[in-house]
Protein backbone atom coordinates (compact mmCIF):
# COMPACT_ATOMS: atom_id res chain seq x y z
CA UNK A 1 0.00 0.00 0.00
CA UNK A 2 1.69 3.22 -1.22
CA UNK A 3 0.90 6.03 1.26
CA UNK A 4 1.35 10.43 0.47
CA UNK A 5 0.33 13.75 1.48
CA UNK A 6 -0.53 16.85 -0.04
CA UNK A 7 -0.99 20.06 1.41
CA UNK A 8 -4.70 21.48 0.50
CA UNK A 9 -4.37 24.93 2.19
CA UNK A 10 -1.86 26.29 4.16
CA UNK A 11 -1.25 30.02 6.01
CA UNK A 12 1.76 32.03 7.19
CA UNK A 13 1.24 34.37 9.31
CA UNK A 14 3.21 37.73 10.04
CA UNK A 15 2.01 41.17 8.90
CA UNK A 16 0.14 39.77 6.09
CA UNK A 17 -1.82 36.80 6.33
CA UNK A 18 -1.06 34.92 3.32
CA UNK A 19 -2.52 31.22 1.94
CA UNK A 20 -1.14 28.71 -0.20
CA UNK A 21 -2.50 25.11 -2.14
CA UNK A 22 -5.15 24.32 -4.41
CA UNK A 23 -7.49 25.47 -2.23
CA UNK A 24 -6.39 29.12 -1.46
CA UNK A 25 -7.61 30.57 -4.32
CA UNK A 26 -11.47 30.09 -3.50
CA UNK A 27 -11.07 29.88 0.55
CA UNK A 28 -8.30 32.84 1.05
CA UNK A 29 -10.82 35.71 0.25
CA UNK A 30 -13.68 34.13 2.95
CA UNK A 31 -11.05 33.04 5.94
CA UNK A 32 -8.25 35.79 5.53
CA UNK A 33 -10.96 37.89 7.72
CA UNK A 34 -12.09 35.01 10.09
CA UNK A 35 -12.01 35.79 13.41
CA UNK A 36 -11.20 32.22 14.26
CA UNK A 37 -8.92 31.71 11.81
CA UNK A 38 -6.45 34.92 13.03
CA UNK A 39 -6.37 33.67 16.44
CA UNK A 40 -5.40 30.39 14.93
CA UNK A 41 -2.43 31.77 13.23
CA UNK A 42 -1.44 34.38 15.19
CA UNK A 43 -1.13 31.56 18.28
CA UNK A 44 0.48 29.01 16.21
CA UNK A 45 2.42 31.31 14.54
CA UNK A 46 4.39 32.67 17.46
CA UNK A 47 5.35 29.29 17.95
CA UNK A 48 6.50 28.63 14.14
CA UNK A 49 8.18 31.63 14.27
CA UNK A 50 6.85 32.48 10.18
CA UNK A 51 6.95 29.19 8.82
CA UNK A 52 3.79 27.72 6.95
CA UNK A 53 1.29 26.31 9.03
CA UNK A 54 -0.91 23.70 7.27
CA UNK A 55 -4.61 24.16 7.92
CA UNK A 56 -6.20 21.12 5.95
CA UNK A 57 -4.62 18.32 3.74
CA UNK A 58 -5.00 14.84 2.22
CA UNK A 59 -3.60 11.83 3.05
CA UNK A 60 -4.16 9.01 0.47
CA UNK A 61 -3.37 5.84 -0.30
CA UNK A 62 -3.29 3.24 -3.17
CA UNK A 63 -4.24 0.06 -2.30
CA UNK A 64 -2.62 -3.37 -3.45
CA UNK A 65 -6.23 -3.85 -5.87
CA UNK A 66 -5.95 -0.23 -6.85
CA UNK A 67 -8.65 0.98 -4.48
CA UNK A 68 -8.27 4.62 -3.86
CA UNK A 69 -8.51 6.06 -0.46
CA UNK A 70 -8.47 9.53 1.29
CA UNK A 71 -8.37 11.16 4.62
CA UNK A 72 -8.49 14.54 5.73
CA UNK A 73 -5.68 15.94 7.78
CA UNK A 74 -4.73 18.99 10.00
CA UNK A 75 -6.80 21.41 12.06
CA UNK A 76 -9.42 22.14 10.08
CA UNK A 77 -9.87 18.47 9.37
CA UNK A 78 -12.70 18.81 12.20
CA UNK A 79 -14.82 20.41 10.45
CA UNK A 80 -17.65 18.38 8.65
CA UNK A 81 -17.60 19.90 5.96
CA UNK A 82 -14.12 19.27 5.58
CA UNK A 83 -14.30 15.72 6.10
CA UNK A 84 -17.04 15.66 3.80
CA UNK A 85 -14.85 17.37 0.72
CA UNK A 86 -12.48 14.96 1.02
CA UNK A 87 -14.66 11.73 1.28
CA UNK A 88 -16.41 13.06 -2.01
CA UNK A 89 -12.76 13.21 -3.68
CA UNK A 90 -12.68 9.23 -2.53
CA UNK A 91 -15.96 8.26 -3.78
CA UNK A 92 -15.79 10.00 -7.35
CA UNK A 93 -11.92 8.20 -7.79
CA UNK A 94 -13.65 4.65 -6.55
CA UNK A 95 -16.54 4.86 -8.90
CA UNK A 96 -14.35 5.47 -11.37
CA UNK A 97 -13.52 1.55 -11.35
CA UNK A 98 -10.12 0.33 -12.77
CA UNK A 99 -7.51 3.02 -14.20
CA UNK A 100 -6.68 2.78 -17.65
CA UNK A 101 -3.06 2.63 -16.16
CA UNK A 102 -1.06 2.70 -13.33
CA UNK A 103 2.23 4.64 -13.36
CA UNK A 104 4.55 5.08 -10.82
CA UNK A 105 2.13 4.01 -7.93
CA UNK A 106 -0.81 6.75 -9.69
CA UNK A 107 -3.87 5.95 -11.26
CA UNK A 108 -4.62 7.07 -14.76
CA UNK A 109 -8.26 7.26 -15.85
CA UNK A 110 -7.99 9.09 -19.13
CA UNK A 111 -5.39 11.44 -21.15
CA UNK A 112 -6.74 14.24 -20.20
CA UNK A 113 -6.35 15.15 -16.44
CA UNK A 114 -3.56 14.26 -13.86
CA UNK A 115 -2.46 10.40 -12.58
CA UNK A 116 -4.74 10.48 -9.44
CA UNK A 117 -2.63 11.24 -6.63
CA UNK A 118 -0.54 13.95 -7.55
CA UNK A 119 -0.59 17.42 -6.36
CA UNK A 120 -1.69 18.62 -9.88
CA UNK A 121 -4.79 16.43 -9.32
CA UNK A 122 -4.94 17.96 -6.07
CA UNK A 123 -6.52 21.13 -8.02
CA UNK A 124 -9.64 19.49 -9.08
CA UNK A 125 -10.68 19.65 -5.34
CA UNK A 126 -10.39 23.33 -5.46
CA UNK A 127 -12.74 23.62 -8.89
CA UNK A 128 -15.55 21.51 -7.36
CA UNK A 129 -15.29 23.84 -4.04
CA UNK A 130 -15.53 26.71 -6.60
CA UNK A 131 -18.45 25.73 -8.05
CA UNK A 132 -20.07 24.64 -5.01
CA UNK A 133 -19.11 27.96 -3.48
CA UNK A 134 -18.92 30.52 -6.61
CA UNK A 135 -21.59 28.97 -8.93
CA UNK A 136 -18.80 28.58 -11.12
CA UNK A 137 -16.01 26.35 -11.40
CA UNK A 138 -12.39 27.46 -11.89
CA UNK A 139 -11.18 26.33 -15.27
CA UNK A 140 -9.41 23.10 -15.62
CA UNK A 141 -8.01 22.82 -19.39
CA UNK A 142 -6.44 25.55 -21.55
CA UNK A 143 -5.79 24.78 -25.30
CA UNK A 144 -3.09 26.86 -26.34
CA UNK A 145 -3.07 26.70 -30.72
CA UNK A 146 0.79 27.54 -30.69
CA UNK A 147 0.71 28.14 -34.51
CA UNK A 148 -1.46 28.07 -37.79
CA UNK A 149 1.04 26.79 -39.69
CA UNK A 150 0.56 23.41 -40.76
CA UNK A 151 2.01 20.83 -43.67
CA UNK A 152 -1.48 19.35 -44.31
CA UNK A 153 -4.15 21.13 -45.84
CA UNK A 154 -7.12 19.23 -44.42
CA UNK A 155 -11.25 19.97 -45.69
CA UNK A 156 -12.40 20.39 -43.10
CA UNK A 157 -9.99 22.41 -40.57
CA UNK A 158 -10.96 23.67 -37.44
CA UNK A 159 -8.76 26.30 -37.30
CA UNK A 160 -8.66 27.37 -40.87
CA UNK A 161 -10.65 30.90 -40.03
CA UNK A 162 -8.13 32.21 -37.26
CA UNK A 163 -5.39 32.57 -40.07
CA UNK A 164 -4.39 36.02 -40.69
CA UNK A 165 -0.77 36.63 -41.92
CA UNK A 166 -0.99 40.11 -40.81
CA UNK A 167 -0.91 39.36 -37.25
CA UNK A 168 2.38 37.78 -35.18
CA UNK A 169 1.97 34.85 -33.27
CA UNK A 170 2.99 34.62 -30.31
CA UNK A 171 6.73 34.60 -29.04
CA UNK A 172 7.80 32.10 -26.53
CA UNK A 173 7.97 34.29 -23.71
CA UNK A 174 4.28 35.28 -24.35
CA UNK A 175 3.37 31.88 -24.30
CA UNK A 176 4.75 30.84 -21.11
CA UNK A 177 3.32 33.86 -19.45
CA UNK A 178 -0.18 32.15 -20.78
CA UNK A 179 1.01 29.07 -19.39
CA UNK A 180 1.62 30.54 -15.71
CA UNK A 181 -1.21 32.64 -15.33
CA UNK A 182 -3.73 29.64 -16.55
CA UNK A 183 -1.90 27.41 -14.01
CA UNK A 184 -2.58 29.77 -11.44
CA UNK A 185 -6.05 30.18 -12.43
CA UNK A 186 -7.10 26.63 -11.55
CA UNK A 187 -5.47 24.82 -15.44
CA UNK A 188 -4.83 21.47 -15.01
CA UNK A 189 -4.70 20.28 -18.33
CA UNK A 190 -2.74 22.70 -20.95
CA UNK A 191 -3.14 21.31 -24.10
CA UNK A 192 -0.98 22.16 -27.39
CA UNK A 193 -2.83 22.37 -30.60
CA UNK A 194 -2.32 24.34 -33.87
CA UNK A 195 -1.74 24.31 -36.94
CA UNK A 196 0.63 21.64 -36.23
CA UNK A 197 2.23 22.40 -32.86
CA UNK A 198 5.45 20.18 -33.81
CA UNK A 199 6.43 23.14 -36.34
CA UNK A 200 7.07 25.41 -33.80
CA UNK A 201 10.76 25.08 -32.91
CA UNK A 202 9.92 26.39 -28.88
CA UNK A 203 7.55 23.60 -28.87
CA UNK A 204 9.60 21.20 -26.85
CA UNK A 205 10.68 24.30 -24.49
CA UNK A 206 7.22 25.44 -24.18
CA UNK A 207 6.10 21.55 -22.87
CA UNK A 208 9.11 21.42 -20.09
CA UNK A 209 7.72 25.06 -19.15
CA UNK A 210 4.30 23.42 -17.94
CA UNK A 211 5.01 22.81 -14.12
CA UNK A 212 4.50 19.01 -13.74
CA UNK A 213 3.11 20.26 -9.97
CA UNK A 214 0.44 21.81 -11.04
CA UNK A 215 -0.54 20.56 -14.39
CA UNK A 216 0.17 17.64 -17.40
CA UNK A 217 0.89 18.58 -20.93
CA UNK A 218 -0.69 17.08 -23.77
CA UNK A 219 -0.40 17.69 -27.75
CA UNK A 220 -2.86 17.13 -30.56
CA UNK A 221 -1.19 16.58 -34.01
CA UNK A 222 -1.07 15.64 -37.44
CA UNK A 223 1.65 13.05 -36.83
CA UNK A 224 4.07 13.64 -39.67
CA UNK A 225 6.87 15.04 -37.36
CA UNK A 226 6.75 12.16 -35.25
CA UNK A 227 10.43 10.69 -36.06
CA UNK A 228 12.54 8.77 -33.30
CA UNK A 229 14.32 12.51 -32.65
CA UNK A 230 11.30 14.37 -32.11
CA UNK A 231 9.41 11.99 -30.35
CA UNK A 232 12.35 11.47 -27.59
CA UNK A 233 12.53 15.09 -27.51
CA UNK A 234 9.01 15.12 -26.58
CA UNK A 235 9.48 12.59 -23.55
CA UNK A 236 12.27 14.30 -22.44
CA UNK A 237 10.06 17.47 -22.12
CA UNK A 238 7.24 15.69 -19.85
CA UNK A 239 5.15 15.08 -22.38
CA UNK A 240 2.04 13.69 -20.66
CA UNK A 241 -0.19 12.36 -23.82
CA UNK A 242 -0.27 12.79 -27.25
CA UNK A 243 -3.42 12.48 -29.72
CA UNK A 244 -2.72 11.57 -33.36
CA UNK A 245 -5.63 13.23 -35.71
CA UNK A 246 -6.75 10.15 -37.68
CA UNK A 247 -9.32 11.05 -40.08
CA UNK A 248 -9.95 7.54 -41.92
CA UNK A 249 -9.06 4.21 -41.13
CA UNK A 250 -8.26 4.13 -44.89
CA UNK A 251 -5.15 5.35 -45.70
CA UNK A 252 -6.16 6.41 -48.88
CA UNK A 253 -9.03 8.62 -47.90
CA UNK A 254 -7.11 9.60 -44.91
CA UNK A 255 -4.21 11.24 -47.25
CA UNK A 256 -6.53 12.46 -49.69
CA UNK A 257 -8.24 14.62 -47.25
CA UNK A 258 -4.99 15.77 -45.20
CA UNK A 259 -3.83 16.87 -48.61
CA UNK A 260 -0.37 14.87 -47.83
CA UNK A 261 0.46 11.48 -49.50
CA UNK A 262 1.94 8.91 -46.96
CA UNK A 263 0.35 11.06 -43.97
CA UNK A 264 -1.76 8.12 -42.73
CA UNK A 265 1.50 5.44 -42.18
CA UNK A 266 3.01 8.46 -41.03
CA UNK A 267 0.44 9.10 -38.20
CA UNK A 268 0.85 4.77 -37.12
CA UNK A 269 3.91 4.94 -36.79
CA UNK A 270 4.43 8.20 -34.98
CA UNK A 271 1.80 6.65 -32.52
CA UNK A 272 3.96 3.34 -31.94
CA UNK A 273 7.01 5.30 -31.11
CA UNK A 274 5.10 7.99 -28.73
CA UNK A 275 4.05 5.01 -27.07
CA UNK A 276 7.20 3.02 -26.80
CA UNK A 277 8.44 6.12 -25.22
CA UNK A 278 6.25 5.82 -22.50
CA UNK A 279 3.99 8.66 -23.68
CA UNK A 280 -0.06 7.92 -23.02
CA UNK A 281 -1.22 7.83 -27.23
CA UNK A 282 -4.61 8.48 -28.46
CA UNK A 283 -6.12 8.49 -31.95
CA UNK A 284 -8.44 11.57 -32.60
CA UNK A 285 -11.05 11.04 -35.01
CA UNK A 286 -14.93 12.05 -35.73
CA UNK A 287 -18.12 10.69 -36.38
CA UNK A 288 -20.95 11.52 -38.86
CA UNK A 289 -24.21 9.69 -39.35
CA UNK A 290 -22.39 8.55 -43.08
CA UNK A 291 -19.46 7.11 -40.70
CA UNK A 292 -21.73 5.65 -38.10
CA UNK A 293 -23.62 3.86 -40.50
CA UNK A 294 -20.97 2.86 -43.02
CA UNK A 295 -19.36 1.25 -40.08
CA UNK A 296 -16.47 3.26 -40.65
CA UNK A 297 -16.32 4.47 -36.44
CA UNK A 298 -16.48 0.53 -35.58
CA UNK A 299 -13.07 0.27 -38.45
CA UNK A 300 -11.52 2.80 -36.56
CA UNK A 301 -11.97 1.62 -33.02
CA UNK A 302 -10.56 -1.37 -34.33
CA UNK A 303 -7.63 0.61 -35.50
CA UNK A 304 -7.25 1.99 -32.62
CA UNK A 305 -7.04 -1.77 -30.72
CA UNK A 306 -4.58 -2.83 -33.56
CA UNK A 307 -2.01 0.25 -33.44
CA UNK A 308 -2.03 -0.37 -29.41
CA UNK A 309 -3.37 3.04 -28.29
CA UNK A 310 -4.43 4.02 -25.25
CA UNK A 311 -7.44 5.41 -26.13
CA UNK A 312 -9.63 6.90 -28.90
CA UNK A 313 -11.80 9.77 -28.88
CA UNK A 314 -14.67 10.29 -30.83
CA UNK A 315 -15.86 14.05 -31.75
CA UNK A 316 -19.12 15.24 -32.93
CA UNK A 317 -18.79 16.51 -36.18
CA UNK A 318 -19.18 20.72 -35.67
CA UNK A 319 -19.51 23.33 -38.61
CA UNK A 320 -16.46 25.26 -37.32
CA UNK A 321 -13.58 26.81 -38.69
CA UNK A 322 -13.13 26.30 -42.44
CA UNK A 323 -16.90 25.00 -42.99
CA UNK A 324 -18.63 27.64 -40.30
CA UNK A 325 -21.27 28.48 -42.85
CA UNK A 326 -22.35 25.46 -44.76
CA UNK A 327 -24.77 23.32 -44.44
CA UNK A 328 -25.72 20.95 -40.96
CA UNK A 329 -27.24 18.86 -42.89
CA UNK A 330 -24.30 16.28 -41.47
CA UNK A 331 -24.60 16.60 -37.95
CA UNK A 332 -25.56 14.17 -35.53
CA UNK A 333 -29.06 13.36 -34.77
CA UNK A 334 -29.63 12.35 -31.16
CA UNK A 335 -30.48 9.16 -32.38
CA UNK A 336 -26.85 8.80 -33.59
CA UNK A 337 -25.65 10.13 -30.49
CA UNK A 338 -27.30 7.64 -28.68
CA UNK A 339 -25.69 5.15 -30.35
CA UNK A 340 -21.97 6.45 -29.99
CA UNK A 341 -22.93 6.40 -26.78
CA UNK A 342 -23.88 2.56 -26.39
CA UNK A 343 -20.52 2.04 -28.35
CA UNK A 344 -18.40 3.33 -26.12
CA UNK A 345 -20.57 1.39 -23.00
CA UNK A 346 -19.42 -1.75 -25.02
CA UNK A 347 -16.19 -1.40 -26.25
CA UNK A 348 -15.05 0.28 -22.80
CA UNK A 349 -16.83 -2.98 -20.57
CA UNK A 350 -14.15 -4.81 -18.89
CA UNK A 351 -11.94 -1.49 -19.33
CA UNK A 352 -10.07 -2.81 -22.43
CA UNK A 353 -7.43 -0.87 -23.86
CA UNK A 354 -8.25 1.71 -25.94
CA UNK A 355 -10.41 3.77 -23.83
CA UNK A 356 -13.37 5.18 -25.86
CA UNK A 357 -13.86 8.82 -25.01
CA UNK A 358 -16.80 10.16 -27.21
CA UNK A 359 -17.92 13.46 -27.37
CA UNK A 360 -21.46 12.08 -27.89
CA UNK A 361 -21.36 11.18 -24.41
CA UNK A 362 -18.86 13.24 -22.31
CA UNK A 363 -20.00 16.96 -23.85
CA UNK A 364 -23.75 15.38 -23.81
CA UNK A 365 -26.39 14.76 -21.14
CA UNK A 366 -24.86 11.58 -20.05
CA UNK A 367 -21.89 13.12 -19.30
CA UNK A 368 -21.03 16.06 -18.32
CA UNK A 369 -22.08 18.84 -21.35
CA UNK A 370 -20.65 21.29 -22.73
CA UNK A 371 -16.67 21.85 -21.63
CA UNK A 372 -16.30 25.64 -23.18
CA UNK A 373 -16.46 28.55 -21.13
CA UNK A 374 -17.36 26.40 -18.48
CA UNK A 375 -14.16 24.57 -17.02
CA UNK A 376 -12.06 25.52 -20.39
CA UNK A 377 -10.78 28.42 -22.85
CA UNK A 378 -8.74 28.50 -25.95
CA UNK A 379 -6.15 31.33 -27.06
CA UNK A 380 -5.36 31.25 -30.99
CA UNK A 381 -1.89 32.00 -31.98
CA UNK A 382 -2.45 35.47 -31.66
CA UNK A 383 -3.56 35.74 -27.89
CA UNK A 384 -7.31 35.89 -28.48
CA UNK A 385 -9.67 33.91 -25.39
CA UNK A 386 -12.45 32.08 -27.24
CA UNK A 387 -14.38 29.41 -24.51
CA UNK A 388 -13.14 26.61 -27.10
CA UNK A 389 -11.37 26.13 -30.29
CA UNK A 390 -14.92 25.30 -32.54
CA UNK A 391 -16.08 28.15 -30.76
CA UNK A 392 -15.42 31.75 -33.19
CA UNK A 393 -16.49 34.78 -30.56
CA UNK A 394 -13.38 36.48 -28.83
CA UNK A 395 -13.23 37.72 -25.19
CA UNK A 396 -10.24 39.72 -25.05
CA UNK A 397 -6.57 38.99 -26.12
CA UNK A 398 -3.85 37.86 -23.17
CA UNK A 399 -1.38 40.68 -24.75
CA UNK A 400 -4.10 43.32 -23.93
CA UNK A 401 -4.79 41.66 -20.66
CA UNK A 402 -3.59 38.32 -19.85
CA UNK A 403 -5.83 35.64 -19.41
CA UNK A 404 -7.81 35.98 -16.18
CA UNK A 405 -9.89 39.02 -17.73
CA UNK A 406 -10.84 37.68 -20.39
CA UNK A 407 -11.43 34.88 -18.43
CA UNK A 408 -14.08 36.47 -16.15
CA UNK A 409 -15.88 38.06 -19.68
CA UNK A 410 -16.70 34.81 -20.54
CA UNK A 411 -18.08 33.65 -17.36
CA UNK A 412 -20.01 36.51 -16.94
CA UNK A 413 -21.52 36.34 -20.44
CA UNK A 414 -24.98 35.58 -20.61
CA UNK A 415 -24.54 32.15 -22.45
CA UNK A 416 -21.73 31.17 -20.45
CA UNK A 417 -22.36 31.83 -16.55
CA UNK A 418 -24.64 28.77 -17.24
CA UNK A 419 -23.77 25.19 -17.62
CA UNK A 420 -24.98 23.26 -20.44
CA UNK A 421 -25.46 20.00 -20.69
CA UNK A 422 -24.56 19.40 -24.85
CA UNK A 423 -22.25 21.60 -27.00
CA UNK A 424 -23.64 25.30 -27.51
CA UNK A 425 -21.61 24.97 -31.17
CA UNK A 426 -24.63 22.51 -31.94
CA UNK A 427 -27.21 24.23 -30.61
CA UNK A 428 -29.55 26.35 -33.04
CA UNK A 429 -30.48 28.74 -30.86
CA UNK A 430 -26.74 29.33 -29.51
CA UNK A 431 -25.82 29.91 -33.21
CA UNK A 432 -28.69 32.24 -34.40
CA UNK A 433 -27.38 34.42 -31.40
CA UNK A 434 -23.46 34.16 -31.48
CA UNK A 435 -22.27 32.56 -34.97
CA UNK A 436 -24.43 33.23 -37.87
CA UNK A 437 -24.32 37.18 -37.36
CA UNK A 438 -20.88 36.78 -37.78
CA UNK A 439 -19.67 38.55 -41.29
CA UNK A 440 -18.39 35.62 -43.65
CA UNK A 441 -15.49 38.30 -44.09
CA UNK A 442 -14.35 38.12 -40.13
CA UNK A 443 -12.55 39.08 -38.28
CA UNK A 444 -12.11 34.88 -36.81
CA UNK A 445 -12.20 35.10 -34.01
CA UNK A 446 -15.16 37.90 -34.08
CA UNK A 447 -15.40 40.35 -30.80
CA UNK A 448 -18.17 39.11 -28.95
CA UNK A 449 -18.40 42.92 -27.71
CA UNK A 450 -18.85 44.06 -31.58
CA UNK A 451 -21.98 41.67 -32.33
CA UNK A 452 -24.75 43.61 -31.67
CA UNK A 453 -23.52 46.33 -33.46
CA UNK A 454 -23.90 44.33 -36.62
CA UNK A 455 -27.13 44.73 -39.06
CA UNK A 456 -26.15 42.63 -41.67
CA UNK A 457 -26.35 38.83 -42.00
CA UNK A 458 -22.84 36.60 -42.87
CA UNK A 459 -21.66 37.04 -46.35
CA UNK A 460 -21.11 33.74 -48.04
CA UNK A 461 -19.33 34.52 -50.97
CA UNK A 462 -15.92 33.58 -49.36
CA UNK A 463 -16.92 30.26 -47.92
CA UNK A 464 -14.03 27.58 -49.24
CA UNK A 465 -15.20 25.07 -52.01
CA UNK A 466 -14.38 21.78 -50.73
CA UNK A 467 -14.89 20.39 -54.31
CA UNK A 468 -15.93 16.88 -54.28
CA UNK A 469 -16.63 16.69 -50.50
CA UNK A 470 -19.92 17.86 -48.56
CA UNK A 471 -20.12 19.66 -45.69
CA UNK A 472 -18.05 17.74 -43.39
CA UNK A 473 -15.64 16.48 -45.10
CA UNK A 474 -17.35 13.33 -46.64
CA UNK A 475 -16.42 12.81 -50.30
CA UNK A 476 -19.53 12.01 -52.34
């Protein structure tokens, strides 16, 4: 039985009462006053003579079977509420069932938070007691698209629209100053994205930047830069996942829509080495009702199982980026969402490896809805703060203002100080309001401040042809 600690909120007295852990951020503002509280300090503190006194923390334990445990520690441990926080933390870890994998005496569930303990995973406590306390929780994940530049030129990009070559990207400094401030804000997922993220030469730099304490670093690519050199590179910088955009499980069609000949092999056998090197792999893909049906989501799960990956996730198809304005005639029904849904039930019983994350399901009702605005933001390449990266409306732009400002526009907004329990990007309503006053001409993203000045409906004129494909990609 492996035993640890973590710290959950500690004080130090003196002239200024100051608080520290993943809880200080939400509790500091309502105790730094506390009558209680300041006699605490200022009687233990005489004794520790400055030092940090630690008012609550965890003590946990991993079982032999992998059974997760948790008890509360320190002086405030007392309280029941307390006590209660930290037996919640216990029972949502044990109902998770068995990890995925276990690493280094953690538990992984999926890719995309922290091995379970770790003081990084510590910070999820501190976004539940935000919500239960603010209304809101803290947010969890930042995607950060380092770059638009890309080698592929797929149909159907998602970030096609927030190209402008009259803008500068971001340098590195600028970027780890992102980094920083969204760790401090609650992040404990940053994820890289572009364009194609391995193009950017900080890249590597920019990964060992993410402090392992308080968050993991994962990268969604197009797998063509995935050599032995890069991919040890990439280890070496604490690489915590890596998702491989796999668009067919025909290589054929695959290359034909990335625009790249050989890009498919590529992608397989980038995967194989991320995961040799000990990196978690996933294959990101997408489903339409054509896909469902033409069991071409089944082929790829299978894919998945036969490259060795740790998991595969599933996204809804969304009429973002380079096909914002056509048609929807391709989008899931909730029929076929229902479905995706009893796939992943079945292919995940038994917890075989690859998981099967869908969007269907996680981002739905089932799960637990919509992600954007709500626990996570985006920044393009060029500092602006959308609530997601399918999702075109600007809140501000971390050169202007770093990224807690715009951070509290969107949470404040009147679509977003809500939850939602499906993706707003799919939602009719959500679009008649936000998206389709949006000017086919831009600005991508388009300030969210700006839209009600606008009169006139998008202009289509400019929408890409995507030639022989419909509105998502498919080829007919």
């Amino acid at each position: 039985m492996v035993e640890r600690h973590f710290p959950l909120l500690s004080v130090r007295g003196g002239n200024r009462v100051e608080f520290s852990g993943p809880l200080a951020r939400v509790l500091s503002p309502r105790l730094k006053d506390n009558a209680a509280v300041k006699a605490y300090i200022s009687t233990v503190g005489r004794l520790k003579r400055g030092r940090q006194i630690e008012l609550l923390g965890m003590t946990t334990q991993i079982t032999d079977s992998d059974v997760f445990l948790a008890s509360a520690t320190g002086p405030m441990s007392s309280i029941p509420d307390a006590k209660r926080a930290v037996k919640s933390v216990q029972d949502a870890v044990q109902r998770r069932g068995k990890p995925i994998i276990k690493r280094n005496d953690t538990l992984i569930y999926t890719s995309y938070q922290p091995p379970i303990p770790t003081s990084a995973s510590m910070k999820l406590l501190g976004n539940h007691l935000a919500l239960e306390l603010d209304g809101h929780p803290q947010p969890t994940v930042c995607t950060l698209q380092v770059t638009t530049k890309c080698q592929a030129n797929c149909v159907h990009c998602s970030a096609d629209r927030f190209k402008d070559p009259k803008r500068s990207e971001l340098t590195t400094d600028e970027w780890k100053r992102v980094i920083a401030d969204s760790q401090k804000l609650g992040v404990v997922s940053v994820v890289f994205t572009g364009g194609e993220p391995l193009i950017r030469p900080d890249i590597y730099d920019l990964i060992d930047y993410v402090d392992k304490d308080e968050a993991v670093a994962l990268m969604f690519c197009n797998g063509l830069l995935l050599d032995v050199k890069n991919v040890k590179k990439l280890a070496s910088a604490g690489l915590h996942a890596i998702h491989v955009s796999i668009d067919s499980p025909d290589p054929g069609e695959h290359d034909e829509m990335r625009g790249v000949p050989g890009c498919f092999q590529k992608a397989v056998d980038g995967l194989m080495r991320c995961k040799g090197a000990g990196i978690i792999t996933g294959i990101s893909t997408y489903a339409t009702p054509e896909r469902l049906h033409n069991g071409q989501v089944i082929e790829m799960l299978e894919l998945a199982k036969k490259i060795g990956t740790d998991e595969i996730t599933i996204f809804d198809v969304v009429p973002t980026g380079r096909l914002l304005m056509e048609d929807r005639k391709h989008l899931l029904t909730d029929e076929d969402k229902a479905e995706l849904c009893r796939i992943e039930e079945e292919y995940n019983e038994g917890h075989p490896l690859p998981q099967v994350i869908t969007q269907a399901h996680i981002n739905g009702p089932t799960g637990n809805g919509c992600f954007a605005g709500w626990c996570q933001f985006y920044v393009t390449a060029f500092g602006d703060v959308t609530p997601c990266d399918f999702t075109p409306l600007s809140f501000g732009n971390v050169r202007d203002e770093g990224v807690e400002t715009p951070w509290q526009r969107i949470i404040c907004n009147e679509d977003y100080c809500n939850h939602r329990e499906s993706c707003r990007m799919q939602n009719p309503e959500f679009r008649a309001r936000w998206i389709d006053r949006i000017p086919g001409s831009g600005p991508f993203p388009y300030p969210v401040a700006d839209l009600d000045a606008l009169t006139n409906q998008p202009e289509d004129e400019d929408l890409v042809s995507v030639a022989a494909y419909s509105s998502l990609g498919i080829k007919h």
